[in-house]
N, C-alpha and C. Protein backbone atom coordinates (compact mmCIF):
# COMPACT_ATOMS: atom_id res chain seq x y z
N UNK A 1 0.85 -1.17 0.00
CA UNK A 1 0.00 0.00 0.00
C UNK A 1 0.90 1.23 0.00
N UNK A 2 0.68 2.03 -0.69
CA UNK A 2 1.33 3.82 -0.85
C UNK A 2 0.53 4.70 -0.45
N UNK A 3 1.02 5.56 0.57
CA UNK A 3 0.11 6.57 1.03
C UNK A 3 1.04 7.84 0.93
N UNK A 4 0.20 8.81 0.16
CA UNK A 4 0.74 10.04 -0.13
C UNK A 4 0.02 11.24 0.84
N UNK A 5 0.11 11.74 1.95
CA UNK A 5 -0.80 11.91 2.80
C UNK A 5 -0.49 13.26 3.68
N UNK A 6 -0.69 13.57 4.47
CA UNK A 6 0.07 14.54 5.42
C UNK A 6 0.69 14.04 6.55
N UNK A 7 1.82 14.82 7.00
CA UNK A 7 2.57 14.53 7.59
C UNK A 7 2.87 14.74 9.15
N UNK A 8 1.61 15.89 9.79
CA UNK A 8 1.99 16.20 11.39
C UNK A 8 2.16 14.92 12.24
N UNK A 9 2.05 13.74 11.96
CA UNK A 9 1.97 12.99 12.47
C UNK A 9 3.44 12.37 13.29
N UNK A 10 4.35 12.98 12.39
CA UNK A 10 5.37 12.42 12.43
C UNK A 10 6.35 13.51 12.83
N UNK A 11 8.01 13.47 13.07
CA UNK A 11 8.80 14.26 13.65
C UNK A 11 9.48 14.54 12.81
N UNK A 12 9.57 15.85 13.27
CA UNK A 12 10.09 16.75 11.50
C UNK A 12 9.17 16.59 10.03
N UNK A 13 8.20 16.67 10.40
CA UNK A 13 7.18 17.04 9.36
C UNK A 13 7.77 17.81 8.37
N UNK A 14 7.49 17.30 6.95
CA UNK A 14 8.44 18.33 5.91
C UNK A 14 7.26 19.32 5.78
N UNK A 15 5.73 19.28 5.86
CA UNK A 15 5.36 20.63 6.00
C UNK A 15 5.04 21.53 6.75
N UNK A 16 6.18 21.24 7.25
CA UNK A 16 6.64 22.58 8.27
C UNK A 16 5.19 23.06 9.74
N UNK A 17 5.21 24.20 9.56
CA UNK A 17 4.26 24.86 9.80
C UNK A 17 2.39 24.30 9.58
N UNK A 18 2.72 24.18 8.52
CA UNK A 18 1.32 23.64 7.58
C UNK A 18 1.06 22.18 7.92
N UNK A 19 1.68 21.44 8.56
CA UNK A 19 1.44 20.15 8.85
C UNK A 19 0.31 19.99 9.88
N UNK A 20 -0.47 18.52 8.82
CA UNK A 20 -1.76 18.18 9.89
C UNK A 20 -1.51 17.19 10.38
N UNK A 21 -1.69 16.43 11.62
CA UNK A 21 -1.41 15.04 11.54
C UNK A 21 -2.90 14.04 10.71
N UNK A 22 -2.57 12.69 10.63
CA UNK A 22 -3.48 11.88 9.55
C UNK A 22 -3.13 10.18 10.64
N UNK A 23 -3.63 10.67 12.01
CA UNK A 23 -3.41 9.37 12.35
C UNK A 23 -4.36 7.79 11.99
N UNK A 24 -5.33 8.68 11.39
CA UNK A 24 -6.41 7.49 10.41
C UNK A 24 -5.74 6.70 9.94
N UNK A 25 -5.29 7.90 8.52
CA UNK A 25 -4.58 7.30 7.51
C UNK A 25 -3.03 6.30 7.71
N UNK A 26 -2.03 6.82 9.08
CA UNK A 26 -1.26 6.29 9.34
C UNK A 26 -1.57 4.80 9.67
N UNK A 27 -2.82 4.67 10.31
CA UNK A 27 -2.88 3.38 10.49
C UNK A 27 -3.45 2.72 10.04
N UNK A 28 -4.33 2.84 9.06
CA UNK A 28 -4.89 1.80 7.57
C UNK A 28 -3.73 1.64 7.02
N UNK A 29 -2.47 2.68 6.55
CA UNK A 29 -1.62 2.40 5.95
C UNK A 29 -0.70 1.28 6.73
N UNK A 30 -0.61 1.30 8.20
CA UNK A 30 0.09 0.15 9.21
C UNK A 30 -0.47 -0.81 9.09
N UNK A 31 -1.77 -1.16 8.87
CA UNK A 31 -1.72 -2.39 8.26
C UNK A 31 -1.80 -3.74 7.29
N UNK A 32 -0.80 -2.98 6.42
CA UNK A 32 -0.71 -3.72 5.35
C UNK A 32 0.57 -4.01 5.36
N UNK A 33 1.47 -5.00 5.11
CA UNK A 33 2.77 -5.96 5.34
C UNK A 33 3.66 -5.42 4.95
N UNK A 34 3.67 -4.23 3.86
CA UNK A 34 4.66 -3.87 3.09
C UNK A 34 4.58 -2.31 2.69
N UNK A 35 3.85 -1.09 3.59
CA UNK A 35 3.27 -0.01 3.39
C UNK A 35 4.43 0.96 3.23
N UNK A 36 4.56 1.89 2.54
CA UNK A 36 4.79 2.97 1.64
C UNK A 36 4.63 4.35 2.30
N UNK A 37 5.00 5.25 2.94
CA UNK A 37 4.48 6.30 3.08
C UNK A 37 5.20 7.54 2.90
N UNK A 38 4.70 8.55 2.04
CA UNK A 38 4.86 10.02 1.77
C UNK A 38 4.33 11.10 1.97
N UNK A 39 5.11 12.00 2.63
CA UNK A 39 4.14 13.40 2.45
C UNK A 39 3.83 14.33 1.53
N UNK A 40 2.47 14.90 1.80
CA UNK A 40 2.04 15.57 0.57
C UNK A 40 2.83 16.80 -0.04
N UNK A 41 3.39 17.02 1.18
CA UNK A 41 4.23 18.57 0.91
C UNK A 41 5.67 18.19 0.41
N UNK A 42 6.22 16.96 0.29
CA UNK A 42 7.47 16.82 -0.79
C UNK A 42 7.30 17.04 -1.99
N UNK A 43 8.43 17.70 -2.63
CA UNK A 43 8.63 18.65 -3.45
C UNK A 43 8.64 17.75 -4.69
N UNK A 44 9.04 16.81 -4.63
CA UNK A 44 9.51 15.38 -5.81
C UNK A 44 8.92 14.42 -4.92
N UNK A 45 8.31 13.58 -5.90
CA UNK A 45 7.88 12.09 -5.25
C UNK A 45 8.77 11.30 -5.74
N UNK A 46 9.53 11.21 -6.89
CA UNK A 46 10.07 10.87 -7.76
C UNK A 46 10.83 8.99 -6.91
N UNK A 47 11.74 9.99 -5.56
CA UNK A 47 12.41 8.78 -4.97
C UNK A 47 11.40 8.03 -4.32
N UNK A 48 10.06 8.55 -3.77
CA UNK A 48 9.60 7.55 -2.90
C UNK A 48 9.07 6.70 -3.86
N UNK A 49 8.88 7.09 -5.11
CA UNK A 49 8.15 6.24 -6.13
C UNK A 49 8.71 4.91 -6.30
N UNK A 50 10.38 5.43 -6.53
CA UNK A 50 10.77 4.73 -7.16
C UNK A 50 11.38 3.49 -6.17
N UNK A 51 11.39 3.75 -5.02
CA UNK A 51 11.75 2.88 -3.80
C UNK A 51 10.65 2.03 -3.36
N UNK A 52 9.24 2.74 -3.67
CA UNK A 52 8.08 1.94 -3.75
C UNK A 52 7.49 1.23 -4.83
N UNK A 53 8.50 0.95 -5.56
CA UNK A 53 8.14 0.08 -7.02
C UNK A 53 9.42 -0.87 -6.68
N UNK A 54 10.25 -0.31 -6.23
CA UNK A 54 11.74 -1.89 -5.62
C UNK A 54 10.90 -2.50 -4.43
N UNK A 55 9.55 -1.84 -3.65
CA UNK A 55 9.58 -3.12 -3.11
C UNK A 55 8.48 -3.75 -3.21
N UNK A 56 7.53 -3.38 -4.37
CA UNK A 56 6.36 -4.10 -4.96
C UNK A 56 6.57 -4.65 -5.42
N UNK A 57 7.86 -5.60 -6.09
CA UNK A 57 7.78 -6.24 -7.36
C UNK A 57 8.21 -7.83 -6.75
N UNK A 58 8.93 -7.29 -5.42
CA UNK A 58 9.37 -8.72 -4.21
C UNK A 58 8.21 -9.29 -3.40
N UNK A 59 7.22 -8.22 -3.21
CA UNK A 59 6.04 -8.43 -2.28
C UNK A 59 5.27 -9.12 -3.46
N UNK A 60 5.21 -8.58 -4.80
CA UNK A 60 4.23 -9.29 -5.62
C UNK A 60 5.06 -11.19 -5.38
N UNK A 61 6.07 -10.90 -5.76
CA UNK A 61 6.43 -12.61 -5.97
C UNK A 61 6.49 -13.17 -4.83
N UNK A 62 6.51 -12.93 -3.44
CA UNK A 62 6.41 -12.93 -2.37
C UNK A 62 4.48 -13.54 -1.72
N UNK A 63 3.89 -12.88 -2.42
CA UNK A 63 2.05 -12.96 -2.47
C UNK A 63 1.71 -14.22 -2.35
N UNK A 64 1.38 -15.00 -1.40
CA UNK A 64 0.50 -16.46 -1.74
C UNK A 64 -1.36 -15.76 -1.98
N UNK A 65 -1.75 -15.86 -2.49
CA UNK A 65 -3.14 -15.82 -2.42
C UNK A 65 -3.80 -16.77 -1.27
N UNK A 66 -4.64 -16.22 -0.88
CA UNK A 66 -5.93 -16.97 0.43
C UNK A 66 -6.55 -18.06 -0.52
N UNK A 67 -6.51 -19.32 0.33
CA UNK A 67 -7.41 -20.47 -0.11
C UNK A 67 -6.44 -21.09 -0.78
């Protein structure tokens, strides 16, 4: 799971000032085995993207399906 979200939640919030926390969202995103998370106020997603596609492709082959 990838969550692109806000960030007060956390220490050193990159948006600064403007930060909300999203403890909802923090924790739907906690529970899933292999979760992803970014804030909305980074300037480039570019690296989290791309660090969150190195580790979808292990979790996919990794996947047993239920039943």
């Amino acid at each position: 799971m990838l969550g692109i979200v806000p960030d007060g939640d956390l220490p050193n919030p990159v948006c600064g000032a403007c930060a909300v926390p999203a403890p909802t969202l923090a924790e739907f995103l906690g529970g899933f085995t292999q979760p992803s998370r970014a804030s909305v106020c980074e300037p480039d997603d570019g690296s989290f993207l791309a660090e969150a596609v190195a580790r979808i492709d292990p979790a996919c082959d990794d996947f047993v399906p239920p039943g």
